[in-house]
N, C-alpha and C. Protein backbone atom coordinates (compact mmCIF):
# COMPACT_ATOMS: atom_id res chain seq x y z
N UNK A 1 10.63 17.31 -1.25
CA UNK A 1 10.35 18.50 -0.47
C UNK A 1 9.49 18.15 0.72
N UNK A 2 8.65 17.14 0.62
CA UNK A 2 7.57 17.24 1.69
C UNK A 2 8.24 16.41 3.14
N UNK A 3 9.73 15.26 2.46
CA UNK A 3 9.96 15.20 3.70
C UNK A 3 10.67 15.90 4.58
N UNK A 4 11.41 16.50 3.88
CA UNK A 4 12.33 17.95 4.51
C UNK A 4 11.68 18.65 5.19
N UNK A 5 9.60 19.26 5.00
CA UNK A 5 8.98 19.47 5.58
C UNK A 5 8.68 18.83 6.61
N UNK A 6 8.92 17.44 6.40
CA UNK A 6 8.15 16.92 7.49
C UNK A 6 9.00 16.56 8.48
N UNK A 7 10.37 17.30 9.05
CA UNK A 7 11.77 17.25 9.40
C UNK A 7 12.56 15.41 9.44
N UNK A 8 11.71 14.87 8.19
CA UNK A 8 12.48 13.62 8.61
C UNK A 8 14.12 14.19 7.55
N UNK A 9 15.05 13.20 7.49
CA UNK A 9 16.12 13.67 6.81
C UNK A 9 16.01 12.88 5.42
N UNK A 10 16.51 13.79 4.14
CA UNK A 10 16.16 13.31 3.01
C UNK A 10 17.53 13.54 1.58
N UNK A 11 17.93 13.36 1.12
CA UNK A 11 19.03 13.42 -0.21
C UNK A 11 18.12 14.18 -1.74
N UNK A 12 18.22 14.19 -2.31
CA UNK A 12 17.92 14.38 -3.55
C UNK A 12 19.28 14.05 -4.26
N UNK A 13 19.50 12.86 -5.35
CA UNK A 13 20.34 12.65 -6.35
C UNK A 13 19.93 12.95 -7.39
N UNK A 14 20.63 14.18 -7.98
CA UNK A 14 20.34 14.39 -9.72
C UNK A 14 20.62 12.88 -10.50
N UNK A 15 20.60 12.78 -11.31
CA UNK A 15 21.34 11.62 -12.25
C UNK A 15 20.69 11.96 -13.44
N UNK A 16 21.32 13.10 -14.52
CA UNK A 16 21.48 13.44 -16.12
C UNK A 16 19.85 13.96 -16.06
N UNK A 17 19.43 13.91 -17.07
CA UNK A 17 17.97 14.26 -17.94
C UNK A 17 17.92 13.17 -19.05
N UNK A 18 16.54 13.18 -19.51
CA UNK A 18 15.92 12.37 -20.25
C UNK A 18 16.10 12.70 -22.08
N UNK A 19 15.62 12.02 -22.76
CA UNK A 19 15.58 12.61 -23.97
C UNK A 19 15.44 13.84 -23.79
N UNK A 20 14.49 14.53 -23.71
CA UNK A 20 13.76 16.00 -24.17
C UNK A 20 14.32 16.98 -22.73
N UNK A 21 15.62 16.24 -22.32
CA UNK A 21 16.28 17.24 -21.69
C UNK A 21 15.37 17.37 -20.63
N UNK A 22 14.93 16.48 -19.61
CA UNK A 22 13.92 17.20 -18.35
C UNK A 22 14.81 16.24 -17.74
N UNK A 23 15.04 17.06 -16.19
CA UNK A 23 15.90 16.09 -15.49
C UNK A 23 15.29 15.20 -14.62
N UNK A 24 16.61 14.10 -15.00
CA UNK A 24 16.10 12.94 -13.88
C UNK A 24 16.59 12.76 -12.79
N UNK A 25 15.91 12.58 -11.24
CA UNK A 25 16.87 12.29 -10.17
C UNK A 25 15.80 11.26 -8.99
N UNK A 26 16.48 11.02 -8.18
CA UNK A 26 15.67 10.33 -7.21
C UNK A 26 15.68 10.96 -6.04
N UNK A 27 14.72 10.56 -4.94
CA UNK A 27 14.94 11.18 -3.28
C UNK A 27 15.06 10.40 -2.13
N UNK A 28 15.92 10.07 -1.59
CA UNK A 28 16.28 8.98 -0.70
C UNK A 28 15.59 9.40 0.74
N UNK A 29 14.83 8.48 1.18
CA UNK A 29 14.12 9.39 2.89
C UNK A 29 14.23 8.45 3.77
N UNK A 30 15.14 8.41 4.78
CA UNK A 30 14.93 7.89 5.74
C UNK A 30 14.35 8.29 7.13
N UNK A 31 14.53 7.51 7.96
CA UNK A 31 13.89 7.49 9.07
C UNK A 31 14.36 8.98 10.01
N UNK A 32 13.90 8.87 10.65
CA UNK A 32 14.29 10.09 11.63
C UNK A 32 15.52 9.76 13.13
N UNK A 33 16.87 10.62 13.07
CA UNK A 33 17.60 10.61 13.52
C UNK A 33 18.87 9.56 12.65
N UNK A 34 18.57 9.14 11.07
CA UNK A 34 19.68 8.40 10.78
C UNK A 34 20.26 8.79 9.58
N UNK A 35 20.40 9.94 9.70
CA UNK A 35 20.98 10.75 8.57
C UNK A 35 22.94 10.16 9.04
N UNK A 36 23.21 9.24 9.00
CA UNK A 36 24.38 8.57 9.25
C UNK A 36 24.04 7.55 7.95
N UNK A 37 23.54 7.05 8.59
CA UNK A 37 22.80 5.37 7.07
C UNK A 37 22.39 6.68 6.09
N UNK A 38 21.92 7.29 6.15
CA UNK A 38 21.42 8.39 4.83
C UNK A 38 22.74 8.55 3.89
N UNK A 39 23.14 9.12 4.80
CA UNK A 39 24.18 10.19 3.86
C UNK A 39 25.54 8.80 3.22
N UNK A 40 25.24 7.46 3.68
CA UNK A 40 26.40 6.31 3.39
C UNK A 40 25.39 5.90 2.60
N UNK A 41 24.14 5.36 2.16
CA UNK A 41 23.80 4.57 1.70
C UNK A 41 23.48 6.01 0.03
N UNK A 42 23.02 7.01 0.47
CA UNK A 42 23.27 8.08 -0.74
C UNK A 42 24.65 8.07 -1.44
N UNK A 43 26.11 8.30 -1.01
CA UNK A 43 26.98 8.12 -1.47
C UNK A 43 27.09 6.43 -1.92
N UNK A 44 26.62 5.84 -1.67
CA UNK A 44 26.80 4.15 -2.62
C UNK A 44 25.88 4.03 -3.77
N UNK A 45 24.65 4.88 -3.71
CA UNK A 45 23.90 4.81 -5.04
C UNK A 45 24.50 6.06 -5.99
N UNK A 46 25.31 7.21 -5.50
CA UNK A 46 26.07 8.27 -6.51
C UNK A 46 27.18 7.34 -6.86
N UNK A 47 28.30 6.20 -6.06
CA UNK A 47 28.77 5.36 -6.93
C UNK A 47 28.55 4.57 -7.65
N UNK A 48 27.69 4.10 -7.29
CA UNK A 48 26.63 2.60 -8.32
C UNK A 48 26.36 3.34 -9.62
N UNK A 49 25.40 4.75 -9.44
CA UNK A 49 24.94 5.59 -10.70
C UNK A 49 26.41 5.79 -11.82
N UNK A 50 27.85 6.07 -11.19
CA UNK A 50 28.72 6.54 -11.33
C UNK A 50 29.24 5.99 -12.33
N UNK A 51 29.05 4.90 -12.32
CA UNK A 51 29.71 3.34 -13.15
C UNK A 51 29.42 3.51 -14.42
C-alpha cells in the first residue's frame, strides 16, 4: 500500500495461505516510470509460483 501511495508502481501476488489459512502473497515495487519491467517480471514470478 505505501508504495501505491507513494505513486511509485507496484503488483501485489496472492500465492495460497498458510496452515491456519492466513494468506500468503508478495509485493513487487519498482522504480518509477517502469511499470513495463513491472508488469513482465510480475507475470514470470505468477509462472515460476505456477509450477
Amino acid at each position: 500500500v505505501q508504495a501505491s501511495v507513494s505513486g511509485v508502481p507496484a503488483v501485489s501476488i496472492p500465492n495460497g495461505s498458510d496452515q491456519n489459512g492466513m494468506p500468503i502473497g508478495l509485493q513487487v515495487i519498482a522504480n518509477s516510470f517502469k511499470e513495463v519491467e513491472l508488469y513482465a517480471f510480475s507475470n514470470y514470478l505468477v509462472n515460476l509460483i505456477s509450477k
